[in-house]
Structure formats: C-alpha cells, structure tokens
C-alpha atoms as a PDB file:
ATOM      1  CA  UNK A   1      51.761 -54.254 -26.754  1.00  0.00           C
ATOM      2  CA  UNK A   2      48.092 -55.618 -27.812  1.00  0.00           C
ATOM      3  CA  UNK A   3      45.852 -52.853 -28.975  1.00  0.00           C
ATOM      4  CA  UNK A   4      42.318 -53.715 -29.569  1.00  0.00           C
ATOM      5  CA  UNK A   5      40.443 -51.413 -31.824  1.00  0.00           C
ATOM      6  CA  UNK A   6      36.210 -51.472 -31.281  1.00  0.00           C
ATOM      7  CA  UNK A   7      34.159 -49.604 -34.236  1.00  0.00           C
ATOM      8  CA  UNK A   8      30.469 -49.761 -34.999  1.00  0.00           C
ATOM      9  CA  UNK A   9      28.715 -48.189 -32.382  1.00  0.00           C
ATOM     10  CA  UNK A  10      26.040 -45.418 -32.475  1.00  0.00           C
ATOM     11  CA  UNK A  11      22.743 -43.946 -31.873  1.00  0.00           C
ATOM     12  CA  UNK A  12      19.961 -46.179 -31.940  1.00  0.00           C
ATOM     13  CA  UNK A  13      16.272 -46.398 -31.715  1.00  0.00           C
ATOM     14  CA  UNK A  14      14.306 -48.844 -29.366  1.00  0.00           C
ATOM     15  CA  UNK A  15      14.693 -51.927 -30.806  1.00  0.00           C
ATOM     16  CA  UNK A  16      17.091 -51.067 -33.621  1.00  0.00           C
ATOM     17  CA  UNK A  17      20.097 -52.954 -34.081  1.00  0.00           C
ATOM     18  CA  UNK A  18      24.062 -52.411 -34.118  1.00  0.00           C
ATOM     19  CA  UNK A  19      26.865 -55.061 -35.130  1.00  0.00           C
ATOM     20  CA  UNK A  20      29.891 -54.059 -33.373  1.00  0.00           C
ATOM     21  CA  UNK A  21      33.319 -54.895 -34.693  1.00  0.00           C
ATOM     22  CA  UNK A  22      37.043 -56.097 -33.000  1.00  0.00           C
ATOM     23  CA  UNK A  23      40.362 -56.346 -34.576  1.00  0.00           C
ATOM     24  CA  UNK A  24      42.881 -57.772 -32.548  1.00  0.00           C
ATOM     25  CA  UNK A  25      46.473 -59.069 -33.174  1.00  0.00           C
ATOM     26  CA  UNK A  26      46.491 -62.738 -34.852  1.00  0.00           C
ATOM     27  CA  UNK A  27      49.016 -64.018 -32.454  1.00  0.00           C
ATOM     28  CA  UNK A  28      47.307 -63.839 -29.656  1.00  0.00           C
ATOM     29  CA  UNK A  29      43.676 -63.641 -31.051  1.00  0.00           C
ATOM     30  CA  UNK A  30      44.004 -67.164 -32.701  1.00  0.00           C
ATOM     31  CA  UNK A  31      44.796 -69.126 -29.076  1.00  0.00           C
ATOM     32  CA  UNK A  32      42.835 -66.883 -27.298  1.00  0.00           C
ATOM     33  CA  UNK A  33      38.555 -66.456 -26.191  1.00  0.00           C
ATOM     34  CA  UNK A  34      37.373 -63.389 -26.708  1.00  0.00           C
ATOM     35  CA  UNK A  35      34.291 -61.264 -24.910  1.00  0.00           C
ATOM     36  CA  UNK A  36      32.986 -58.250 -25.018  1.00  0.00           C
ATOM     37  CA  UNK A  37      31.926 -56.196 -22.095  1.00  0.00           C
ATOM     38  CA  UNK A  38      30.113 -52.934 -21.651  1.00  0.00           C
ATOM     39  CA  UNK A  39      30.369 -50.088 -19.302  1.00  0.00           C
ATOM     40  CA  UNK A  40      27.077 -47.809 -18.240  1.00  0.00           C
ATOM     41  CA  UNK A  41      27.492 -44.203 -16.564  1.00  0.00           C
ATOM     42  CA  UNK A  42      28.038 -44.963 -13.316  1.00  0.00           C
ATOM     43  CA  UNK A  43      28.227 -48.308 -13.423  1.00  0.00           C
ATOM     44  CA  UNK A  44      30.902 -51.441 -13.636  1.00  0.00           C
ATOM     45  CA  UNK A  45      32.545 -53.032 -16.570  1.00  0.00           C
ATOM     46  CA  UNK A  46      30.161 -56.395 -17.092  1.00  0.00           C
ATOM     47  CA  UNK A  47      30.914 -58.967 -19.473  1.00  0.00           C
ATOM     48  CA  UNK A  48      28.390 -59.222 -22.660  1.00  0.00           C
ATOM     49  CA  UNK A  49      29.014 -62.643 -24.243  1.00  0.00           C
ATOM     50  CA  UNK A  50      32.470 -64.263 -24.601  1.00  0.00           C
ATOM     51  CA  UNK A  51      33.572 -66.766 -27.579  1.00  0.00           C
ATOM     52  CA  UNK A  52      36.518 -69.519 -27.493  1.00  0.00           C
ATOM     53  CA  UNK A  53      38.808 -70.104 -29.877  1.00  0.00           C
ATOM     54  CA  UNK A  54      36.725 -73.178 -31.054  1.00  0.00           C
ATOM     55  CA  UNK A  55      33.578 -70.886 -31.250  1.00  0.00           C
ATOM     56  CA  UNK A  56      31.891 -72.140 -28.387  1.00  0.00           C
ATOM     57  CA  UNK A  57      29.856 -68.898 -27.207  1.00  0.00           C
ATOM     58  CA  UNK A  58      27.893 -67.679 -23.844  1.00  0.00           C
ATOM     59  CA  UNK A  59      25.918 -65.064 -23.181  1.00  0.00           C
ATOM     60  CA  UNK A  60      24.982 -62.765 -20.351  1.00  0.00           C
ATOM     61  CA  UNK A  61      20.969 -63.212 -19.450  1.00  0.00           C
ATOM     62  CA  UNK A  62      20.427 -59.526 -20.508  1.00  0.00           C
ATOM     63  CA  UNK A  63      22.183 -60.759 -24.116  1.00  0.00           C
ATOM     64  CA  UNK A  64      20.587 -63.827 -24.564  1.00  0.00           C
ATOM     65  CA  UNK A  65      17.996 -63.679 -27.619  1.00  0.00           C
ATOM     66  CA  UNK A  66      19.149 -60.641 -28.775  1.00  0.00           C
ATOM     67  CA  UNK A  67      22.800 -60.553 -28.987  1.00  0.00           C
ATOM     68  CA  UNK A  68      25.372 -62.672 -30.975  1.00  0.00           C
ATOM     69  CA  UNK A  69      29.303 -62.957 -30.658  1.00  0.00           C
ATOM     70  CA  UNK A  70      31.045 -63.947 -33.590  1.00  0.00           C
ATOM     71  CA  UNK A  71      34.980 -64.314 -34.586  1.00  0.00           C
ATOM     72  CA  UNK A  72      36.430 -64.573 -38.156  1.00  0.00           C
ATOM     73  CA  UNK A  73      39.934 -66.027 -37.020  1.00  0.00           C
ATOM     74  CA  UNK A  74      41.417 -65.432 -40.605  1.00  0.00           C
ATOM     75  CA  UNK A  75      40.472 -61.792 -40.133  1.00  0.00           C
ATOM     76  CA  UNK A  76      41.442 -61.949 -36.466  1.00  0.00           C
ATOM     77  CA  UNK A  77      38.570 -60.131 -36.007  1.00  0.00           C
ATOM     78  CA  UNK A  78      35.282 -60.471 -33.284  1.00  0.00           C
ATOM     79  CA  UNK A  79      31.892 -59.325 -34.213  1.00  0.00           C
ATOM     80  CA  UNK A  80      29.170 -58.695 -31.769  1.00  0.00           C
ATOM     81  CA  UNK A  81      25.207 -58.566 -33.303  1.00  0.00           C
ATOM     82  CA  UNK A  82      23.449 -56.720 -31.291  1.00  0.00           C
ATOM     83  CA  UNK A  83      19.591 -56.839 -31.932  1.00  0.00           C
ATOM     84  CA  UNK A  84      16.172 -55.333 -30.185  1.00  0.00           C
ATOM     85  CA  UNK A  85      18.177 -52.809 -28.783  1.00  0.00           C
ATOM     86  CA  UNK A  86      16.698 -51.365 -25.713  1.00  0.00           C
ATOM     87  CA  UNK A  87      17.567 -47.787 -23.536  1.00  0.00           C
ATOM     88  CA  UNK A  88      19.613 -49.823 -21.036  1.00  0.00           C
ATOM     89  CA  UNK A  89      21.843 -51.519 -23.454  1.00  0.00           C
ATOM     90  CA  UNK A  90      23.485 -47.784 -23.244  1.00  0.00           C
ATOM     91  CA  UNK A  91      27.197 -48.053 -22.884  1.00  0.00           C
ATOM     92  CA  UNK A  92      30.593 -48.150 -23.967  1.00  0.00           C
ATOM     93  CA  UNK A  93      31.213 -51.456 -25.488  1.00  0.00           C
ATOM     94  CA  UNK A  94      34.825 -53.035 -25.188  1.00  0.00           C
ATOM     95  CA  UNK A  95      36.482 -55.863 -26.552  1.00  0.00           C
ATOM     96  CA  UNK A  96      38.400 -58.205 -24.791  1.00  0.00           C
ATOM     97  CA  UNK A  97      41.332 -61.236 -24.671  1.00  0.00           C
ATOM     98  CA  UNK A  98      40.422 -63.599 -22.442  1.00  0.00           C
ATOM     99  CA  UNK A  99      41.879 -66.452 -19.995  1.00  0.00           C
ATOM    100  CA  UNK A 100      39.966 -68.526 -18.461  1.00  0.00           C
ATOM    101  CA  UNK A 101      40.132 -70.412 -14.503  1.00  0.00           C
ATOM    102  CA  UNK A 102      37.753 -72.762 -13.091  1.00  0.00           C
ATOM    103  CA  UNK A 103      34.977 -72.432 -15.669  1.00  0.00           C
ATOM    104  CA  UNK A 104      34.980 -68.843 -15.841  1.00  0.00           C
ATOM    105  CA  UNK A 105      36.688 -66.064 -18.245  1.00  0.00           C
ATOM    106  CA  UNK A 106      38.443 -62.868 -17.448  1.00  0.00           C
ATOM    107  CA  UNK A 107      39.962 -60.306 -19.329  1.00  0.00           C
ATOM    108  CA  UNK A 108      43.049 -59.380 -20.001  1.00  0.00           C
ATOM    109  CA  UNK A 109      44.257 -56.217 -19.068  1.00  0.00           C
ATOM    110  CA  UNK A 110      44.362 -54.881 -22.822  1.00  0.00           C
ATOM    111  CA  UNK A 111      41.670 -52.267 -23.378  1.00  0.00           C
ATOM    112  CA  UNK A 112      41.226 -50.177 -26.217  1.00  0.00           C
ATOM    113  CA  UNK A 113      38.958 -46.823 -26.342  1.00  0.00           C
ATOM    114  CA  UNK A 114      35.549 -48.992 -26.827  1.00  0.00           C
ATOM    115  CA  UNK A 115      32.677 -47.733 -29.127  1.00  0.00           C
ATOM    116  CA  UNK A 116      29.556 -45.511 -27.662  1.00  0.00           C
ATOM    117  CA  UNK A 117      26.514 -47.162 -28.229  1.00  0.00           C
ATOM    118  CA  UNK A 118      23.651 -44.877 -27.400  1.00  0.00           C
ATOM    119  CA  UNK A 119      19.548 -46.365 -27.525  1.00  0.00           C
ATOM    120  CA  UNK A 120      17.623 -43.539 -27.383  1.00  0.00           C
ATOM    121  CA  UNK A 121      13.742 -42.255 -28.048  1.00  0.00           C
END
C-alpha cells in the first residue's frame, strides 16, 4: 500500500497564505514526480502544480505567481506554498504520485484524505 498523508490546510483570509505539506513513502517518492491537485464542491479533481524527481516544476495558470511546489527528497516529503489566496482557491487539496506519457503527468491511483483549505471574508 502507498498512503499519502496531506496536513496544513485551513481557513484563510483574501490574500492570506497556506503552505501545505506531503509525506509519502521514500521508495516510491524518490523515482517518482509528484503534484498536487485540488477538488471544489461540485467540481473535478484538477491538477495544481506537479514537480519531478529532478525538481523541474509546472504550474496550472490559476497557480502561477502565487503558488510554489517544493520536495525535500531526504524527508520524502512535498510542500506546496500557496500565496494571495483568493475565495476560489476553496478546496480539498490532495497530493499525488505521478507517471508521466507523452509530455503530460497523471496520478496514481493513491489518494489520501486531502487537507480543507477554506478562503473566506
């Protein structure tokens, strides 16, 4: 089994800011990309920003300028910055393995329980 464990969410003013952590298993986290996604009420799972295992990072356009993905590989552990937090960024936030095909990244199927973050006036 992989269990992924998210902490760090929370409630939030407009424009506040959060830094969400990941721990994941070193045998698999060390070989692997990483991403975190988010899920809205009544919405789809969409991916947030995704790192390799070199570092090499991407970014959704609603995450660019505001949001940073990090990963401490000795810690096994993914970090995501999240900065000038706005009402929309309202979700549960997930961490993810990732594989990757033709340029693009998907997720493993390897959820944990997320972490609520709430932006709210």
């Amino acid at each position: 089994q992989v269990n992924l464990a998210e902490s760090g969410g929370g409630l939030v003013l407009p424009g506040g800011s959060l830094r969400l952590s990941c721990s994941a298993p070193g045998n698999i986290f060390s070989r692997n990309a990483m991403g975190w996604y988010r899920q809205a009420p009544g919405k789809q799972r969409e991916v947030v920003a995704t790192i390799s295992s070199g570092g090499e990072t991407d970014y959704s356009d609603f995450a660019k300028d505001r949001f940073t993905i990090s990963r401490d590989n000795a810690k096994t552990m993914v970090y995501l910055q999240m900065n000038s937090l706005r009402p929309e960024d309202t979700a549960v936030y997930y961490c993810a393995v990732l594989w990757g095909n033709r340029g693009r990244y998907f997720p493993y199927d390897y959820w944990g329980q997320g972490t609520q973050v709430t932006v709210s006036s």
